[in-house]
Protein backbone atom coordinates (compact mmCIF):
# COMPACT_ATOMS: atom_id res chain seq x y z
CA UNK A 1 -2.38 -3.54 8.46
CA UNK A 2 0.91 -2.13 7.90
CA UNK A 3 3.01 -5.31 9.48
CA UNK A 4 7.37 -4.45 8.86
CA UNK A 5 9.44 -2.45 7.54
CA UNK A 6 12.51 -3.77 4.80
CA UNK A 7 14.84 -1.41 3.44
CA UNK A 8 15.77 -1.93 -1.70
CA UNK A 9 18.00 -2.13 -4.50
CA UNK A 10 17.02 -1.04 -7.95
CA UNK A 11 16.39 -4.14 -10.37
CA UNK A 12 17.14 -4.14 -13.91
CA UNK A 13 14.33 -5.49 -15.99
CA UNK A 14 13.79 -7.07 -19.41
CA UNK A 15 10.55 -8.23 -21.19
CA UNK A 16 10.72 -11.87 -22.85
CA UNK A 17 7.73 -13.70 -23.68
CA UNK A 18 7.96 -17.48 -21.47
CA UNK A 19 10.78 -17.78 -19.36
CA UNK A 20 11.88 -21.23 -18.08
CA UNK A 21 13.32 -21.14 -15.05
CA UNK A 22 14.21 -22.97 -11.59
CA UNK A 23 12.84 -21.14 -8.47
CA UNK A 24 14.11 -21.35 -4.92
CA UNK A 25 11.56 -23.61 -3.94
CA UNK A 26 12.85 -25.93 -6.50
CA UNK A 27 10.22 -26.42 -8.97
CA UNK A 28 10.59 -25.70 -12.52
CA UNK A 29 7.94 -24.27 -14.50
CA UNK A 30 7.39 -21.25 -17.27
CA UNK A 31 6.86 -17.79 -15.94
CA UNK A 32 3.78 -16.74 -17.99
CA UNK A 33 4.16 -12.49 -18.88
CA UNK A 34 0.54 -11.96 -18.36
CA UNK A 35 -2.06 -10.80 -20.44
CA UNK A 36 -1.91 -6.98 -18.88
CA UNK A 37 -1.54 -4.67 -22.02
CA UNK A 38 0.83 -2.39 -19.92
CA UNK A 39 3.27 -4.52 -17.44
CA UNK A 40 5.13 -7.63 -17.75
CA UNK A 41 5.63 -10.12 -15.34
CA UNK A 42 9.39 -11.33 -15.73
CA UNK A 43 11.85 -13.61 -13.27
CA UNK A 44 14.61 -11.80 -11.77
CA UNK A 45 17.63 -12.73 -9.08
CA UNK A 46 18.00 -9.72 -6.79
CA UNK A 47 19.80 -9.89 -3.95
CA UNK A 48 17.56 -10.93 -0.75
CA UNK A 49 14.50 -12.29 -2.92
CA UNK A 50 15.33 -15.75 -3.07
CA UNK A 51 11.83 -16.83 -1.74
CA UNK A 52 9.84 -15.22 -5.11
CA UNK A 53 10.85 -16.31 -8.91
CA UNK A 54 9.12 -13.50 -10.60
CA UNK A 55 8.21 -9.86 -9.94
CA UNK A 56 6.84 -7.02 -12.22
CA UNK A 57 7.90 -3.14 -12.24
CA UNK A 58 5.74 0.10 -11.77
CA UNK A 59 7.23 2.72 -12.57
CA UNK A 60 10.34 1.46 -10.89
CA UNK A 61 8.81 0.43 -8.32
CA UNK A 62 9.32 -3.29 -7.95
CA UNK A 63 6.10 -6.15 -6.92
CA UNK A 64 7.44 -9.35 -6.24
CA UNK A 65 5.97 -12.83 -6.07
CA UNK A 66 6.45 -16.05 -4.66
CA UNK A 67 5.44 -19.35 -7.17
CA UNK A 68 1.98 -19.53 -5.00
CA UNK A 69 0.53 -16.32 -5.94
CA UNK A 70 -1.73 -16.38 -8.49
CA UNK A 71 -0.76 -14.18 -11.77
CA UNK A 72 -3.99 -12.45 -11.96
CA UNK A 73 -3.72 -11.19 -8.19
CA UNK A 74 0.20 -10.12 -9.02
CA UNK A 75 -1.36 -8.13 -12.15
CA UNK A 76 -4.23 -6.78 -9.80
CA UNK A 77 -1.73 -5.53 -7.22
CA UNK A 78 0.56 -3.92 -10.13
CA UNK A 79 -2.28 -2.09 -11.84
CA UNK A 80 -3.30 -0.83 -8.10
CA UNK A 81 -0.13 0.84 -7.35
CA UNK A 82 -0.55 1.87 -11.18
CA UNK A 83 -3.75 3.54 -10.66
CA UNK A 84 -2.83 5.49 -7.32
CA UNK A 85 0.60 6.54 -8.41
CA UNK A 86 -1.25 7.73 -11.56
CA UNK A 87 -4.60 8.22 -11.03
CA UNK A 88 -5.34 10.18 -13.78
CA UNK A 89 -3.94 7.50 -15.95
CA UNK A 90 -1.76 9.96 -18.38
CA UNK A 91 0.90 7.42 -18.26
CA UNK A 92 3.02 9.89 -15.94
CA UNK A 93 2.97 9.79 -12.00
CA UNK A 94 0.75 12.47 -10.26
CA UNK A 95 3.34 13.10 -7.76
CA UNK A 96 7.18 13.56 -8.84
CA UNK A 97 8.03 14.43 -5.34
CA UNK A 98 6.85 11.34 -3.86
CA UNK A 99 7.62 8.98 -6.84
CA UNK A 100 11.36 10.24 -6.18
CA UNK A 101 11.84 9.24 -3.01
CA UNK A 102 9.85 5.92 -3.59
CA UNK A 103 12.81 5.17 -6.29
CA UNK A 104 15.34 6.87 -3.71
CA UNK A 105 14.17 4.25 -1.05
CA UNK A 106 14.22 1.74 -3.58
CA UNK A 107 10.72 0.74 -1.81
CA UNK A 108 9.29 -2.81 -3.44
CA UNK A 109 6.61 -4.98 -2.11
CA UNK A 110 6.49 -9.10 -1.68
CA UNK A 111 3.17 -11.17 -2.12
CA UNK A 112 3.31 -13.93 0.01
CA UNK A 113 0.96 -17.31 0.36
CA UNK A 114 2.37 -18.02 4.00
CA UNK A 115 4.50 -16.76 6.47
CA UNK A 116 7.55 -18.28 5.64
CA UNK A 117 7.25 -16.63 2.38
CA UNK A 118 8.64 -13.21 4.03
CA UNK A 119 11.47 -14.72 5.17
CA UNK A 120 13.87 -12.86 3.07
CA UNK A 121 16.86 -10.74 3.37
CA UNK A 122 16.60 -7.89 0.75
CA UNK A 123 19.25 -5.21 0.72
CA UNK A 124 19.37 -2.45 4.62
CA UNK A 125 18.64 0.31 1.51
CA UNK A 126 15.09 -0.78 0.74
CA UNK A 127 11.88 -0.14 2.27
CA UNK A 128 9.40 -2.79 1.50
CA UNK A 129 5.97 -4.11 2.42
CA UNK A 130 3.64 -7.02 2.30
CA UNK A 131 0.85 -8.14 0.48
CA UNK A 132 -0.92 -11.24 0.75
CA UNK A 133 -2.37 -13.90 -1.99
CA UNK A 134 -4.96 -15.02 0.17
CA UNK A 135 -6.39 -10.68 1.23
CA UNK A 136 -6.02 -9.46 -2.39
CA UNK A 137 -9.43 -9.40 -3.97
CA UNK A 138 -9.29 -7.91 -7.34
CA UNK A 139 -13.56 -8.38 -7.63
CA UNK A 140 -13.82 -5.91 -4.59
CA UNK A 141 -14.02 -2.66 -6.20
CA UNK A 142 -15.83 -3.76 -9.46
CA UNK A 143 -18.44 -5.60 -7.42
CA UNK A 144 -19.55 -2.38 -6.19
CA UNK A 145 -17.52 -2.94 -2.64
CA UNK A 146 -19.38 -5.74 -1.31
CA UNK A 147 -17.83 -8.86 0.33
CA UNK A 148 -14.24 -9.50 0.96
CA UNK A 149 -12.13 -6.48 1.48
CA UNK A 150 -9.38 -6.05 -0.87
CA UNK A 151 -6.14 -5.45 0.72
CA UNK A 152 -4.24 -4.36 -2.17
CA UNK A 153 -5.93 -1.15 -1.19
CA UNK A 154 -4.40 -0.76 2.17
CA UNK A 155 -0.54 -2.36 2.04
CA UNK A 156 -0.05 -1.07 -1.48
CA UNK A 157 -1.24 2.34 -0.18
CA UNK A 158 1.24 2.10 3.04
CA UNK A 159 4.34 1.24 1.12
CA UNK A 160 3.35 4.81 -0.81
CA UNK A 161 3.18 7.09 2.25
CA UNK A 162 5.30 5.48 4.23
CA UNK A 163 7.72 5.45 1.27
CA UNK A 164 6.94 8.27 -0.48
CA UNK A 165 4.72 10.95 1.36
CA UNK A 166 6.70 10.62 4.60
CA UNK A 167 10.06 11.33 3.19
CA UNK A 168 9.01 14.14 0.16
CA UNK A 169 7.13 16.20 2.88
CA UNK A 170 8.46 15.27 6.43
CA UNK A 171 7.33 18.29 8.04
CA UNK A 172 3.33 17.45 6.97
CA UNK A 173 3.44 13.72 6.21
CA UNK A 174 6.03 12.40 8.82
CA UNK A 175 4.78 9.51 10.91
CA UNK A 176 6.64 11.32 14.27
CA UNK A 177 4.91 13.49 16.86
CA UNK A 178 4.32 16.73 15.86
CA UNK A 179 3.80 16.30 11.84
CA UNK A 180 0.34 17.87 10.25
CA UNK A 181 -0.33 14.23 9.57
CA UNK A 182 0.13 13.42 13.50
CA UNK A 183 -1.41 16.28 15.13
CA UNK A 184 -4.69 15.57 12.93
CA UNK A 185 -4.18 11.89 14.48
CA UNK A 186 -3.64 13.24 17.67
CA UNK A 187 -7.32 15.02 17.54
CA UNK A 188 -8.35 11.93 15.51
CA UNK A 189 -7.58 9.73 19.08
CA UNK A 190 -8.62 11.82 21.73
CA UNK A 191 -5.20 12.83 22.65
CA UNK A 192 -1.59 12.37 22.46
CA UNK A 193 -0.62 8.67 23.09
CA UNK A 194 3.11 7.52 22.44
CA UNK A 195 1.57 3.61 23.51
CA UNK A 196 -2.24 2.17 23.29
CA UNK A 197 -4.31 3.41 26.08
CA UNK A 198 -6.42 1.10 28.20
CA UNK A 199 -8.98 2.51 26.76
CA UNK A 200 -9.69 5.64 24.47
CA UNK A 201 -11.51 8.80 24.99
CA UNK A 202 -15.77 8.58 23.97
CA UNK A 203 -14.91 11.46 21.67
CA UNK A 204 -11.86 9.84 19.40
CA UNK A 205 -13.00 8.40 16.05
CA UNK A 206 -9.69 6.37 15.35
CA UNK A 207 -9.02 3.67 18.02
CA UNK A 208 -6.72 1.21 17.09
CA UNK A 209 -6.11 -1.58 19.62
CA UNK A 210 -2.57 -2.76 18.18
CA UNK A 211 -0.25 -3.39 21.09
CA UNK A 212 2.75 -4.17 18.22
CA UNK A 213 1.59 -0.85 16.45
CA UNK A 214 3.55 1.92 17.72
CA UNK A 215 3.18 5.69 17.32
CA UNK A 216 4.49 5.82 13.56
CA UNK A 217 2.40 2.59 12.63
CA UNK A 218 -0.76 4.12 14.16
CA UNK A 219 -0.08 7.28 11.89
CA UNK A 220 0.46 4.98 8.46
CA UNK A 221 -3.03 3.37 9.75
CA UNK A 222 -4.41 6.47 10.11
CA UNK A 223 -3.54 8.07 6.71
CA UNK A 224 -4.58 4.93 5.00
CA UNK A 225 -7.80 5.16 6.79
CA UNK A 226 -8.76 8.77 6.03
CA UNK A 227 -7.58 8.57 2.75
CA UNK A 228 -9.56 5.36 1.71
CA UNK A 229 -12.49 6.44 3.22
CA UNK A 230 -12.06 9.86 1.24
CA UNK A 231 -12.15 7.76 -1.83
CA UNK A 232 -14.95 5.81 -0.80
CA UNK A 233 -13.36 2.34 -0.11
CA UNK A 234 -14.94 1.84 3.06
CA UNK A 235 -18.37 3.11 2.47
CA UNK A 236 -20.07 -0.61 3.08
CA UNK A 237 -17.53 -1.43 5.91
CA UNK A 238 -18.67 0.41 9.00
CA UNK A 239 -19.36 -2.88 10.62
CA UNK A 240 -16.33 -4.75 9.97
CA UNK A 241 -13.51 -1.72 10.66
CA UNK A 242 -16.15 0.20 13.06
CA UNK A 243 -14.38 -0.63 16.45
CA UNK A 244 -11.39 1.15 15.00
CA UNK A 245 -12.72 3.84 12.71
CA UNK A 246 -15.60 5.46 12.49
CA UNK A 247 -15.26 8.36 9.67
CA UNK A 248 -15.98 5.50 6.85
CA UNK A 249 -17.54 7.93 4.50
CA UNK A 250 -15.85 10.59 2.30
CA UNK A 251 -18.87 12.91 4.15
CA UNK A 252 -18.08 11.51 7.39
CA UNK A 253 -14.49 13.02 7.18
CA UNK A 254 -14.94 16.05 6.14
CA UNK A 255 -17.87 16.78 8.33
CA UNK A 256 -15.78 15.13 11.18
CA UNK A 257 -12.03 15.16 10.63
CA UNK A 258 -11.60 18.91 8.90
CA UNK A 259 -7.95 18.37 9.34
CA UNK A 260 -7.40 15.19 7.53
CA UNK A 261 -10.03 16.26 4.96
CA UNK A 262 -8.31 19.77 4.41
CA UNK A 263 -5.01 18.02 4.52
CA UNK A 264 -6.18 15.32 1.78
CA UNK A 265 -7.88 17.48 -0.51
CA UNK A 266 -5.08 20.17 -1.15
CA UNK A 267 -3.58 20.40 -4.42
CA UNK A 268 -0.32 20.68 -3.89
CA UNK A 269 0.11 16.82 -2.95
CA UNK A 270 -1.58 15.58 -5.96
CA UNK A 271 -3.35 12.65 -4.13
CA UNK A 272 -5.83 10.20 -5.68
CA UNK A 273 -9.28 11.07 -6.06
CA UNK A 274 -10.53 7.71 -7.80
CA UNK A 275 -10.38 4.14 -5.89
CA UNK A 276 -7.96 2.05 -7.69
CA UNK A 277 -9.89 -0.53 -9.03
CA UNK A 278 -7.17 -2.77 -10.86
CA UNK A 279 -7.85 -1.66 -14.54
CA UNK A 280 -5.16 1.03 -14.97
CA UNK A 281 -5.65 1.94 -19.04
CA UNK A 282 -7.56 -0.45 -19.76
């Protein structure tokens, strides 16, 4: 679920091996770098981030921690956002276009253990999101997408379009009325709703019951949606995420949804066409 909105500041980063340092919670410990063969966890003090004592960079994009979250769930995250910003794993991002306005936004994102985790204060510039310890399940994908859901797959993917997509192609991937993205919602619902009807039409196949998710949330939920189901993330799911999306096949969308399947599938916007699965060049 895509919960707030922050707005970034560009860190500056530098690779140690164990770093001794105080956090903000007041407990001193080592920062461990990881045992990732391509990023390094490293402490940092930039402005508004008081709350985390270590973060690691992807391609400038910044993951931060607080001292709760467990390393190997801060590596899964950063090889998630790896793997969709490069999904053909070159070592160069698939999309310059979006990747530019990700750094222009500054965007980051914050794993938390509790809520008073994301009580921070980063810089009006930045555009952030959240990801939680407790929803990141780095065995998801690799145990064939059975059991707990792994949310790395959804909030790392919203801080991306909303980011990224929105912003490098506002007249196709804006989350306002009237975008390619939002008339192919629009059909998706059953109609054109600026708030949550009582009740949706029998013919929509998205129908989200969010009363704090307004029109641009629904249309981050529904990109995330299509998309993931495109790249089969949902395939086992139709029970748990059925009473707000149906289309939970890559076959399902395409058959169902031509305009979020054509939309998804062209080549000009360079999206993924592998799941993330946390093992970017390994």
């Amino acid at each position: 679920m895509l919960r707030f909105t922050f707005i970034y500041l560009l860190q500056i980063t530098f690779i140690g091996s164990f770093l001794f340092v105080v956090s903000c919670k007041g407990d001193i410990g080592y920062i461990s770098p990881g045992n990732d063969p391509n990023f390094t966890i490293i402490s940092h003090s930039d402005q508004g981030f008081s709350t985390t004592n270590r973060k690691v960079s992807v391609f400038g994009v910044d993951i931060y921690a607080v001292s709760e979250v467990n390393d190997e769930k801060l590596l899964h995250a950063t090889n998630v956002l790896a793997q969709y910003l490069d999904n053909n794993e070159d070592g160069n991002v698939d999309n310059n276009q979006v990747h530019d306005k990700m750094i222009e936004n500054k965007a980051f994102i914050i794993m938390w253990k509790d809520d008073n985790d994301l009580d921070i204060d980063p810089p009006n510039d930045r555009i952030g999101q959240d990801l939680g310890d407790d929803e990141t399940n780095p065995n998801f994908v690799i145990n064939n997408k059975q059991g707990q859901f792994d949310a790395s797959l959804e909030e790392i993917w919203h801080i991306i379009s909303h980011s990224g997509y929105a912003y490098a192609y506002p007249e196709v991937f804006g989350e306002n009325p009237g975008t390619s993205l939002t008339n192919a919602m629009d059909i998706a619902r059953g109609g054109f709703f600026t708030e949550i009807p009582n009740s949706y039409p029998s013919s929509a196949w998205y129908s989200y019951y969010d009363y704090t998710c307004e029109y641009d949330c629904m249309a981050a939920e529904y990109f995330y949606w299509a998309i993931t189901s495109i790249l089969g993330a949902q395939e086992n799911r139709l029970n748990e995420i059925g009473d707000e999306w149906i289309l939970n096949t890559s076959e399902l969308v395409e058959t169902v949804d031509t305009a979020i399947y054509s939309l998804l599938t062209t080549d000009e916007y360079n999206f993924p066409t592998e799941l993330p699965d946390g093992s970017y060049r390994h």
